[in-house]
PDB file of N, CA and C in Angstrom:
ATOM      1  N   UNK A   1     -11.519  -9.154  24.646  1.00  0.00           N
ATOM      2  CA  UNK A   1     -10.099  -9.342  24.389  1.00  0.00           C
ATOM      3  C   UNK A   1      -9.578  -8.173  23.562  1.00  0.00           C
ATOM      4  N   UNK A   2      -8.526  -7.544  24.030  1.00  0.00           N
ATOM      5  CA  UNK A   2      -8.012  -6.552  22.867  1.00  0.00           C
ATOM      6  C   UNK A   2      -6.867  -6.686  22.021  1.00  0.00           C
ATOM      7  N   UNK A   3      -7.276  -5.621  21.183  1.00  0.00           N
ATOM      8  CA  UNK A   3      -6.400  -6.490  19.619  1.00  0.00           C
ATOM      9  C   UNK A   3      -6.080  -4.530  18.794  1.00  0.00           C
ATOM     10  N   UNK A   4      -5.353  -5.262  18.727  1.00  0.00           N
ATOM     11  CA  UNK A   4      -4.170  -3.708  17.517  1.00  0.00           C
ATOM     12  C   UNK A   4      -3.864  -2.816  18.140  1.00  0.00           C
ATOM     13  N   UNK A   5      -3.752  -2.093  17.627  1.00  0.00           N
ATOM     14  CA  UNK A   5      -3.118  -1.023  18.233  1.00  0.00           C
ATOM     15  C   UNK A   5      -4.094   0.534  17.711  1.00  0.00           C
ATOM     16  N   UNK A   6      -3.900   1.439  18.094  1.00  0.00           N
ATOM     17  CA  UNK A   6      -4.833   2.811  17.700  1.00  0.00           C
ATOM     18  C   UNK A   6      -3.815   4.168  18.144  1.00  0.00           C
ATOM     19  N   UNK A   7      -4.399   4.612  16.983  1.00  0.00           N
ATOM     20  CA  UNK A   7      -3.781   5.932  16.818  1.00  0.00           C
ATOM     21  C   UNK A   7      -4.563   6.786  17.017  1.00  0.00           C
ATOM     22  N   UNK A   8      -4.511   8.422  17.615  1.00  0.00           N
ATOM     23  CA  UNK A   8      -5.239   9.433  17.481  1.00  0.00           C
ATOM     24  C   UNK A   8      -4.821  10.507  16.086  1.00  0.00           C
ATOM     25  N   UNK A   9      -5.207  10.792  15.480  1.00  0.00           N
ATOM     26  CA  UNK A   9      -5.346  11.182  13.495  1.00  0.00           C
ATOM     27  C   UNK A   9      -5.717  12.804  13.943  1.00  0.00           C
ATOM     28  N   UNK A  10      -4.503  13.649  14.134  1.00  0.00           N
ATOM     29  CA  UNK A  10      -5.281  15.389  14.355  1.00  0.00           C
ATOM     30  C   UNK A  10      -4.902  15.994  13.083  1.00  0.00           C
ATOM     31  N   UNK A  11      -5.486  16.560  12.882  1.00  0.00           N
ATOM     32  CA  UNK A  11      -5.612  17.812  11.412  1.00  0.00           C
ATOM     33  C   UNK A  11      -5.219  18.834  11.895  1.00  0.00           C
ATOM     34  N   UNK A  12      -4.308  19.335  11.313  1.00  0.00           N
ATOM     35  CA  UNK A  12      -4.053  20.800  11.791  1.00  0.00           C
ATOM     36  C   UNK A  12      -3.903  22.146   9.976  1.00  0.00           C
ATOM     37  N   UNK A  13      -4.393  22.942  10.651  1.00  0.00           N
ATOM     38  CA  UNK A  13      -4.365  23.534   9.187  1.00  0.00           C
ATOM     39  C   UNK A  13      -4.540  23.470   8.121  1.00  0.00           C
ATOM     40  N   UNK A  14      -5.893  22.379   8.135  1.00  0.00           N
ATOM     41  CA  UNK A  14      -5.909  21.502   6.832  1.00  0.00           C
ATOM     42  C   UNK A  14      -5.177  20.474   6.160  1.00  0.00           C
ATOM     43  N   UNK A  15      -4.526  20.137   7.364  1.00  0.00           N
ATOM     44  CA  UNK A  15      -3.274  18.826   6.723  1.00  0.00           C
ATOM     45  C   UNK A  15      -3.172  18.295   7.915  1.00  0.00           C
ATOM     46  N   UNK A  16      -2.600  16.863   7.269  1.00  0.00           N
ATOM     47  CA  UNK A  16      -2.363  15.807   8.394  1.00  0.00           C
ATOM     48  C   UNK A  16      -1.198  16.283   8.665  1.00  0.00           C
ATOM     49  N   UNK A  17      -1.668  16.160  10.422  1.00  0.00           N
ATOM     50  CA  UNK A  17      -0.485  16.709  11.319  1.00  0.00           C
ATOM     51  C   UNK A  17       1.058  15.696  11.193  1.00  0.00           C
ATOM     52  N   UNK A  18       1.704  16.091  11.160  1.00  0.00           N
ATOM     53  CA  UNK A  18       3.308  15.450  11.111  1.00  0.00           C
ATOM     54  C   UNK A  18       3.108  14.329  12.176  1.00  0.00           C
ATOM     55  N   UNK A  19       2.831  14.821  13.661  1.00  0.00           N
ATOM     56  CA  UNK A  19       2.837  14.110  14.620  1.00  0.00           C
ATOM     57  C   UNK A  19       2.048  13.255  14.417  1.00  0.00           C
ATOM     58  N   UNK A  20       0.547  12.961  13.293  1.00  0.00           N
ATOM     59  CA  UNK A  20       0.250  11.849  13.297  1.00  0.00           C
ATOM     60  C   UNK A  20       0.785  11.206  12.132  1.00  0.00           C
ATOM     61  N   UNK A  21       1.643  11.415  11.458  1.00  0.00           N
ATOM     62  CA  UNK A  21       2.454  10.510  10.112  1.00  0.00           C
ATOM     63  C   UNK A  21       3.403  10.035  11.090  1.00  0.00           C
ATOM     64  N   UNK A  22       3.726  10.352  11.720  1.00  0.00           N
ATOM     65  CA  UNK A  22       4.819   9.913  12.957  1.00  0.00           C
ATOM     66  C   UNK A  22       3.909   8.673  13.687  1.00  0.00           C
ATOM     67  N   UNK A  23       3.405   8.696  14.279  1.00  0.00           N
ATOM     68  CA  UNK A  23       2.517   7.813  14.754  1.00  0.00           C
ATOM     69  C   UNK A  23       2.442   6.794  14.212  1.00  0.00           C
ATOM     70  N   UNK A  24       1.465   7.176  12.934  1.00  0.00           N
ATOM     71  CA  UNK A  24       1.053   5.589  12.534  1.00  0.00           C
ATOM     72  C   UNK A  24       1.979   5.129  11.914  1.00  0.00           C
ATOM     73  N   UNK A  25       3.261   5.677  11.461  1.00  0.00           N
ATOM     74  CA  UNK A  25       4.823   4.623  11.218  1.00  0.00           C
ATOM     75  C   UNK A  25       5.112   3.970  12.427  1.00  0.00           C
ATOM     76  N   UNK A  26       5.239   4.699  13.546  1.00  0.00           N
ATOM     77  CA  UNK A  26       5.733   4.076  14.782  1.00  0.00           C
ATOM     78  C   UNK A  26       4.740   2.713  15.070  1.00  0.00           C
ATOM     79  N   UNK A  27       3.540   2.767  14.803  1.00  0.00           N
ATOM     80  CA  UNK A  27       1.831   2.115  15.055  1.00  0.00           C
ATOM     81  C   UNK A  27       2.351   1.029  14.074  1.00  0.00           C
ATOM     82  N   UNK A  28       2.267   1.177  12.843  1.00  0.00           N
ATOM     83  CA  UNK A  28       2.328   0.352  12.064  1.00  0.00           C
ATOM     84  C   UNK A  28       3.682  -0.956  11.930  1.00  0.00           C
ATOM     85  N   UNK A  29       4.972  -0.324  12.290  1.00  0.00           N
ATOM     86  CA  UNK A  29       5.742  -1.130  12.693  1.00  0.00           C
ATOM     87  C   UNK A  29       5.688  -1.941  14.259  1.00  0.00           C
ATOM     88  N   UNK A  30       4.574  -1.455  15.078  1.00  0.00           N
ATOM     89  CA  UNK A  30       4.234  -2.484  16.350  1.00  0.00           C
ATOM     90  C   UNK A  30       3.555  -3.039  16.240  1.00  0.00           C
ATOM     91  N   UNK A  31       2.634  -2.479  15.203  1.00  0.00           N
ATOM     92  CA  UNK A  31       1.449  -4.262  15.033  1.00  0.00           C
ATOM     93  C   UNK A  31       1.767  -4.644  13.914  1.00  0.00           C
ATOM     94  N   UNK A  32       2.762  -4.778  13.440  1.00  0.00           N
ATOM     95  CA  UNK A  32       3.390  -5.581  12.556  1.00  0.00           C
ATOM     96  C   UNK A  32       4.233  -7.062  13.206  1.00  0.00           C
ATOM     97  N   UNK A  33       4.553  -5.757  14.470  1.00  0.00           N
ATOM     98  CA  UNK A  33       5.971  -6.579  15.263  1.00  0.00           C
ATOM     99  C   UNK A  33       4.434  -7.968  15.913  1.00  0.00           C
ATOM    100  N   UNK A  34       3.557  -7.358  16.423  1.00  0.00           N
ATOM    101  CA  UNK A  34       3.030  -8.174  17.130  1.00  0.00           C
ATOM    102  C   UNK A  34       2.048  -9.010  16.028  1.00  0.00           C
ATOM    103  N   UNK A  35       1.662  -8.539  15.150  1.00  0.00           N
ATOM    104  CA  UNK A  35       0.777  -9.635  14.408  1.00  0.00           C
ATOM    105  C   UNK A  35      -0.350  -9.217  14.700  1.00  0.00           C
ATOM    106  N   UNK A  36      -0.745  -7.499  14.404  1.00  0.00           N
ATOM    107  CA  UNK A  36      -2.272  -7.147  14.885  1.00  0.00           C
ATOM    108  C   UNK A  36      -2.091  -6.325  14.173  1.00  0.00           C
ATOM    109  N   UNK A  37      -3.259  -5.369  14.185  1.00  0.00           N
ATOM    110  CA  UNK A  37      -3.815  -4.786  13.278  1.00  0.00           C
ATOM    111  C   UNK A  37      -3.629  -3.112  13.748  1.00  0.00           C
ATOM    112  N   UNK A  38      -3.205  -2.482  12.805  1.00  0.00           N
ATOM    113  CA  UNK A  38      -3.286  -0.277  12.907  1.00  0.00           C
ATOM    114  C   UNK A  38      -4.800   0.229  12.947  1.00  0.00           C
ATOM    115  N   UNK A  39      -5.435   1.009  13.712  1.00  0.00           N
ATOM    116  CA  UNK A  39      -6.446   1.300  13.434  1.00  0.00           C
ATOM    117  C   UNK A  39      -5.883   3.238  14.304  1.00  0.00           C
ATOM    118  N   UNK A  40      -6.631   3.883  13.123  1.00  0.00           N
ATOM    119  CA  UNK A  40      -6.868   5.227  13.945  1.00  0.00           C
ATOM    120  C   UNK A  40      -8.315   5.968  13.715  1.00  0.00           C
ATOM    121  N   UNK A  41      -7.780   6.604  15.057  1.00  0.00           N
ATOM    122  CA  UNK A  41      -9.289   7.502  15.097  1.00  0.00           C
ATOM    123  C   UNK A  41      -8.933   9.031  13.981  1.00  0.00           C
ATOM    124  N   UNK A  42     -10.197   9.370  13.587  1.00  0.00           N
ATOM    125  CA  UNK A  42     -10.198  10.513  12.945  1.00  0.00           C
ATOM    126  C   UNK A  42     -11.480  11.100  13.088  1.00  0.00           C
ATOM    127  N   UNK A  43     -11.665  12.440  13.620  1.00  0.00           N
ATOM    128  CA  UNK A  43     -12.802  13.191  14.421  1.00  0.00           C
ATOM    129  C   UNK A  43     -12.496  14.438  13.681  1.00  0.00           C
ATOM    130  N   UNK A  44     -13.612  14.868  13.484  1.00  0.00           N
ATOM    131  CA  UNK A  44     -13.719  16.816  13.399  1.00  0.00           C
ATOM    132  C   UNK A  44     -14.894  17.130  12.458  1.00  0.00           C
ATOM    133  N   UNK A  45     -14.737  17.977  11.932  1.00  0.00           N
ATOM    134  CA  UNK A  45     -15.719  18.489  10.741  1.00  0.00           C
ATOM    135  C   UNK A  45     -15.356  18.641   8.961  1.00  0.00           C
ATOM    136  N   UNK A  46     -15.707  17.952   8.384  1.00  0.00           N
ATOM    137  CA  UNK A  46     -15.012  17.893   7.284  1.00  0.00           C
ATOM    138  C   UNK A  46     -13.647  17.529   6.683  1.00  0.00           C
ATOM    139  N   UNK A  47     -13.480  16.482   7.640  1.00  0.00           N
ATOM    140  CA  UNK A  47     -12.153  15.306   7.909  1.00  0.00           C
ATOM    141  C   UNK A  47     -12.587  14.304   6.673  1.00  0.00           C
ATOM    142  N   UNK A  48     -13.105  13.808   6.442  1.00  0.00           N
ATOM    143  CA  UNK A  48     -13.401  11.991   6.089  1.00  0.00           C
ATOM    144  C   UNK A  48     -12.799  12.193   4.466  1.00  0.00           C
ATOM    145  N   UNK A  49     -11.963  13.268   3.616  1.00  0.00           N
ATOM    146  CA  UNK A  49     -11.161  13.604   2.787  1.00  0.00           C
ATOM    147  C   UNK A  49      -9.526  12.982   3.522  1.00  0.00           C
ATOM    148  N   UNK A  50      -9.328  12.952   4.186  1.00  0.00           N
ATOM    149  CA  UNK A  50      -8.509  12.487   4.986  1.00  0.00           C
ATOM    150  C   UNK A  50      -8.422  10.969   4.965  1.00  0.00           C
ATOM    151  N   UNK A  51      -9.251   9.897   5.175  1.00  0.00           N
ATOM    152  CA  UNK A  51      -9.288   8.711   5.540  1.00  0.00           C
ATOM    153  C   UNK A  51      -8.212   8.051   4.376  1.00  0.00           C
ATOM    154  N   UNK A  52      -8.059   8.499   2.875  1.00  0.00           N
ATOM    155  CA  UNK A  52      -7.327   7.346   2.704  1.00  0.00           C
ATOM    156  C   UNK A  52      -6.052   7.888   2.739  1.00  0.00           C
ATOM    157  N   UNK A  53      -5.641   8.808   3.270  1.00  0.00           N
ATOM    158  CA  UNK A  53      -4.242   9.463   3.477  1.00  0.00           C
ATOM    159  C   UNK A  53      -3.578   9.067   4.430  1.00  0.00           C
ATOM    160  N   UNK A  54      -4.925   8.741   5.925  1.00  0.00           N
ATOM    161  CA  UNK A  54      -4.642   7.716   6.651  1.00  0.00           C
ATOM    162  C   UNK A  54      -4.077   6.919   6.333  1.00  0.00           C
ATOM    163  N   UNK A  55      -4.773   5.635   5.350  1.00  0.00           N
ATOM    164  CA  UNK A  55      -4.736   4.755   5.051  1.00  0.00           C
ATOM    165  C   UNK A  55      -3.215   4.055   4.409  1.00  0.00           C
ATOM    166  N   UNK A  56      -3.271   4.983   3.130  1.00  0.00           N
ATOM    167  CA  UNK A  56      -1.488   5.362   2.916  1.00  0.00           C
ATOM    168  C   UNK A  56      -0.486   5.414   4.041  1.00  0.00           C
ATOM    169  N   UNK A  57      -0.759   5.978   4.708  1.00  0.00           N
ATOM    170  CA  UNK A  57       0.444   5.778   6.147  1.00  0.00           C
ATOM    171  C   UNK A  57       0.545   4.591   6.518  1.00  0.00           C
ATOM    172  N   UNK A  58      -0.284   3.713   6.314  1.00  0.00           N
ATOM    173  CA  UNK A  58      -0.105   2.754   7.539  1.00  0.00           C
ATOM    174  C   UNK A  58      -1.252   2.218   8.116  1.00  0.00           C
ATOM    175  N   UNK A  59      -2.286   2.999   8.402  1.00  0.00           N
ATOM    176  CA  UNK A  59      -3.508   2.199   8.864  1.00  0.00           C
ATOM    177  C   UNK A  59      -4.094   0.930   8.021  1.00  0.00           C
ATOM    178  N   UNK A  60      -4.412   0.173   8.967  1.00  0.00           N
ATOM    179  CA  UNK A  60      -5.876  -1.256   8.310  1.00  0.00           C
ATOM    180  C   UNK A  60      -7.224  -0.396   8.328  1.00  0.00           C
ATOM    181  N   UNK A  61      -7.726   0.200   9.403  1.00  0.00           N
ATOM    182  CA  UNK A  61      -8.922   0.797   9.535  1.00  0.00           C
ATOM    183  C   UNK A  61      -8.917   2.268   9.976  1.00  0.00           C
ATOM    184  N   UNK A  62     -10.144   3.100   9.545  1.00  0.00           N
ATOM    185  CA  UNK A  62      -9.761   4.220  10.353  1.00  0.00           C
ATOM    186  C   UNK A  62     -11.372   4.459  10.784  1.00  0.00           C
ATOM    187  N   UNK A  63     -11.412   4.720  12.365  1.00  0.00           N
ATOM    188  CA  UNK A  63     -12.691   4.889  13.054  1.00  0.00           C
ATOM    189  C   UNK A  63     -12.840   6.328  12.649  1.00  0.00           C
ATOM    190  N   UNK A  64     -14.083   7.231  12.057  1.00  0.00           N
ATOM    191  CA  UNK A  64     -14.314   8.562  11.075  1.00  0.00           C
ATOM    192  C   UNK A  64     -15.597   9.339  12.246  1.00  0.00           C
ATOM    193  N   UNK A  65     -15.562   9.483  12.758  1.00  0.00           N
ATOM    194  CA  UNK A  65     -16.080  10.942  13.283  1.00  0.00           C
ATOM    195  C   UNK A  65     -16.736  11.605  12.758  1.00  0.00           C
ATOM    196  N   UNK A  66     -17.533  12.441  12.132  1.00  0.00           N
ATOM    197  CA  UNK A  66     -17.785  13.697  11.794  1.00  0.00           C
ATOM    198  C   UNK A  66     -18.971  14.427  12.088  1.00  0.00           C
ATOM    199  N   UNK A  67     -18.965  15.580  12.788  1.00  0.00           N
ATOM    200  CA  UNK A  67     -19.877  15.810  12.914  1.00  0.00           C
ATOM    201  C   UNK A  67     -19.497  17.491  13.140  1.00  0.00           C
ATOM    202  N   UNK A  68     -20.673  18.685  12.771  1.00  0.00           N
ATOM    203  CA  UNK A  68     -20.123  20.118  13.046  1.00  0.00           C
ATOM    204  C   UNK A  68     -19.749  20.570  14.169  1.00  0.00           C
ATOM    205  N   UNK A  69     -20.332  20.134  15.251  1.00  0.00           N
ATOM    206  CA  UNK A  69     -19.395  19.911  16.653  1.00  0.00           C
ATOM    207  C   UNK A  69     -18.311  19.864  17.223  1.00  0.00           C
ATOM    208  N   UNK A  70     -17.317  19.016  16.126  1.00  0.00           N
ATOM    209  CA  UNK A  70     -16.059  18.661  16.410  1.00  0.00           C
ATOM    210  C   UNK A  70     -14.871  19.920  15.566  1.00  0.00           C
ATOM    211  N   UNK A  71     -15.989  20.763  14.247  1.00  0.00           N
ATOM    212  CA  UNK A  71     -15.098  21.402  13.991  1.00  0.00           C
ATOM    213  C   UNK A  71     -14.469  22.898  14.554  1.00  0.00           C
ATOM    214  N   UNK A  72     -14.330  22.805  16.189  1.00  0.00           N
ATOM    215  CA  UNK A  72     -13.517  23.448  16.836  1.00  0.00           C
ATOM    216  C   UNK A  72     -13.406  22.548  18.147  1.00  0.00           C
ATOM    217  N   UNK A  73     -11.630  22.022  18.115  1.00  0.00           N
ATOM    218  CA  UNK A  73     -11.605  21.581  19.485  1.00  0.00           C
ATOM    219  C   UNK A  73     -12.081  21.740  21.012  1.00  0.00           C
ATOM    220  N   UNK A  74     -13.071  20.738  21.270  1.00  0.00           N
ATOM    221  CA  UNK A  74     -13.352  21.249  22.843  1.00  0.00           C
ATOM    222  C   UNK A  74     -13.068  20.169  23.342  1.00  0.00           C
ATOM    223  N   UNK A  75     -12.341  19.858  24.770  1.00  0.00           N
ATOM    224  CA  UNK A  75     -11.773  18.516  25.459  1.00  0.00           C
ATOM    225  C   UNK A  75     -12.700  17.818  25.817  1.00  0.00           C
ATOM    226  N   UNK A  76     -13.573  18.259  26.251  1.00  0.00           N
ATOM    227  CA  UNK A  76     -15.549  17.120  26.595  1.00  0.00           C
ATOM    228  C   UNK A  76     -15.430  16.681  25.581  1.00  0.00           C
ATOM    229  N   UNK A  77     -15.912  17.101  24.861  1.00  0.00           N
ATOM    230  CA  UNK A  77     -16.455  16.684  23.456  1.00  0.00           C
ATOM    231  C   UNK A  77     -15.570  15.528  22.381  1.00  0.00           C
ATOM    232  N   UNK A  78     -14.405  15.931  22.373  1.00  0.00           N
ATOM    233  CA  UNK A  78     -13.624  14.819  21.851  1.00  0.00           C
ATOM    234  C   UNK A  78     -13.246  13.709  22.685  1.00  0.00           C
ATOM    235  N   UNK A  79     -12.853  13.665  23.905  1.00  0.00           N
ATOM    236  CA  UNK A  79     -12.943  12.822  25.084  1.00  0.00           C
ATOM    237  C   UNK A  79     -14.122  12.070  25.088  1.00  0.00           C
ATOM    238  N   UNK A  80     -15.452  12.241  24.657  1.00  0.00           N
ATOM    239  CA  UNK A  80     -16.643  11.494  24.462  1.00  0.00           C
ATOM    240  C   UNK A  80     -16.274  10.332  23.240  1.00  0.00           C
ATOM    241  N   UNK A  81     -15.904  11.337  22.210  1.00  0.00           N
ATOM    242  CA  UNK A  81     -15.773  10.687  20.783  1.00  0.00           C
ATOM    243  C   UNK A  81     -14.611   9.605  21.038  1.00  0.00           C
ATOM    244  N   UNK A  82     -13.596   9.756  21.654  1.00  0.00           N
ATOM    245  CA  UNK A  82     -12.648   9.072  21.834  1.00  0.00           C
ATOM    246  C   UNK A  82     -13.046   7.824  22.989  1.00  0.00           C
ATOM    247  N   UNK A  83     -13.486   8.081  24.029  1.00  0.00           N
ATOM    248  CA  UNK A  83     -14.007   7.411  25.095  1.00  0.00           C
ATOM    249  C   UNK A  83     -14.973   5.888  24.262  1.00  0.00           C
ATOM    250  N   UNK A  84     -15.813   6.756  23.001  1.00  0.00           N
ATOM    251  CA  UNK A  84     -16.637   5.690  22.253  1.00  0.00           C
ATOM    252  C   UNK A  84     -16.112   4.794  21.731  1.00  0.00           C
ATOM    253  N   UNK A  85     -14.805   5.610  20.916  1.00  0.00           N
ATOM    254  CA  UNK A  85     -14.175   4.727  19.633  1.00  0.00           C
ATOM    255  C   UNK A  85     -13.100   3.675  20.646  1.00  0.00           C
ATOM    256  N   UNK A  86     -12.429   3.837  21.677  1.00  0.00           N
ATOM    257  CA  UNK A  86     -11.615   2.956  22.657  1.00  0.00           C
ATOM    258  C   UNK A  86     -12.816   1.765  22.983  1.00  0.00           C
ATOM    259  N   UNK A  87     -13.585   2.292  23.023  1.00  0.00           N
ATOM    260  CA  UNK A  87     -14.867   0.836  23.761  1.00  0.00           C
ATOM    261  C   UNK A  87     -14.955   0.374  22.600  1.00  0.00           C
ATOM    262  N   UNK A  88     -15.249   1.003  21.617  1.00  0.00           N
ATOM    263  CA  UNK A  88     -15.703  -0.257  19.980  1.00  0.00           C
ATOM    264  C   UNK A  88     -14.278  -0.765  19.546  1.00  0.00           C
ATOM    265  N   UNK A  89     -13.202  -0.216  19.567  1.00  0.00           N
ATOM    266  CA  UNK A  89     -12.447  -0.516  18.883  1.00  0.00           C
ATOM    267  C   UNK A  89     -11.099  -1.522  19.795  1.00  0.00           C
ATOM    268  N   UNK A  90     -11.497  -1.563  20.946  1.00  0.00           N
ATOM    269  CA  UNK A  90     -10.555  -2.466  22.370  1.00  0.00           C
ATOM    270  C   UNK A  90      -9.094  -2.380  21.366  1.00  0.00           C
ATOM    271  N   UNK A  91      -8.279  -1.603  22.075  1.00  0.00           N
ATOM    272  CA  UNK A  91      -7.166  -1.445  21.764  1.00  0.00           C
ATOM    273  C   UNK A  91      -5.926  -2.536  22.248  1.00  0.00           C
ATOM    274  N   UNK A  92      -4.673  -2.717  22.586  1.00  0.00           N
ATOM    275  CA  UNK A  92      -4.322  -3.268  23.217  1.00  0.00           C
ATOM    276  C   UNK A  92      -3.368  -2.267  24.117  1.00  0.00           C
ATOM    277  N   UNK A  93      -3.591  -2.836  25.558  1.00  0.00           N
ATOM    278  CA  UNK A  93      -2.896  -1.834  26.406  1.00  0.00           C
ATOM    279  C   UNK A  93      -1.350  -2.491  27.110  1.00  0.00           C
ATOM    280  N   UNK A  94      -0.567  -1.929  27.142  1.00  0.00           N
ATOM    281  CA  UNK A  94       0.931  -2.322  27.344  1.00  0.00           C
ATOM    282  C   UNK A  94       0.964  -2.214  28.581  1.00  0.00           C
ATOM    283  N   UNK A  95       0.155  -1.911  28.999  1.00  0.00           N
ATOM    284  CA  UNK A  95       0.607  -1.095  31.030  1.00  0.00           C
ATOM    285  C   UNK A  95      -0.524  -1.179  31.808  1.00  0.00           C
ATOM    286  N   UNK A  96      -0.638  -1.315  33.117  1.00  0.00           N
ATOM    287  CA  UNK A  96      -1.632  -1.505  34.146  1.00  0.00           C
ATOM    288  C   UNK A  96      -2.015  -0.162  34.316  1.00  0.00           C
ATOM    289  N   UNK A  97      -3.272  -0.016  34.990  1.00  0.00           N
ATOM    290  CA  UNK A  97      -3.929   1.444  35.094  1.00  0.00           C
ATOM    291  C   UNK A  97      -3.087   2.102  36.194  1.00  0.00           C
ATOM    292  N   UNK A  98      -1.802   1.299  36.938  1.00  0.00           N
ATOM    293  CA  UNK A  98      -1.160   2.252  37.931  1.00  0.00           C
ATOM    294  C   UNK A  98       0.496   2.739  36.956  1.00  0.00           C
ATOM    295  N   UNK A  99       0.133   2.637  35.651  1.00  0.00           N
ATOM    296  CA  UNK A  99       1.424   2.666  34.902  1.00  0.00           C
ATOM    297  C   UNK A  99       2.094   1.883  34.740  1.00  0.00           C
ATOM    298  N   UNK A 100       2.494   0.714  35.280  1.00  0.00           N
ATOM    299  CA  UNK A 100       3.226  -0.233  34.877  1.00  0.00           C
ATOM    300  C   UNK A 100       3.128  -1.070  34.053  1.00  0.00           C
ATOM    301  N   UNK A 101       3.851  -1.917  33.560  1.00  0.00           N
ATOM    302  CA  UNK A 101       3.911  -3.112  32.395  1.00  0.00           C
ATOM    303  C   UNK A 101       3.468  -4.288  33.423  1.00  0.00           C
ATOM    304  N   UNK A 102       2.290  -5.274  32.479  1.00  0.00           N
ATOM    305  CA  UNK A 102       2.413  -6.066  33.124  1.00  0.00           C
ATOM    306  C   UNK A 102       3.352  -7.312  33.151  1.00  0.00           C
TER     307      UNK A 102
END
């Protein structure tokens, strides 16, 4: 069964990206609306200084990543990490896999 909602958490330049303070406001006022829970992902290398800044925004949980691997974006590689944290963390999905609402 899936439950909350999830955010993707990118670092850019050593700071939390705008676009994800944007997010988990937008995140946090929908599982508010629905009565579930904020959770975001956060991946890279020397991120987990980050988690309660997350947290401050808006998140309940934040799924933490880290590994030296991640500290230069490659699309395999985070697509794995992400692919993992969607299976542990069952999000809730608004739309059918052909795009539509159900």
């Amino acid at each position: 069964m899936s439950s909350g909602i999830l955010v993707f958490s990118e670092i850019i330049e050593g700071k939390l990206a705008s676009v994800t303070t944007e997010l988990l406001g937008c995140g946090r006022k929908l599982a508010t609306e629905l009565g579930q829970g904020l959770s975001a992902v956060l991946a890279g290398s020397g991120v987990s200084s980050f988690t309660q800044e997350i947290i401050s925004y808006g998140a309940d949980k934040v799924y933490l990543t880290e590994d030296p691997l991640l500290a230069d974006y490659q699309t395999e590689t985070y697509l794995s990490v992400m692919e993992k944290v969607i299976k542990q963390a069952d999000p809730n999905c608004p739309f059918q896999s052909d795009g539509r609402r159900p």
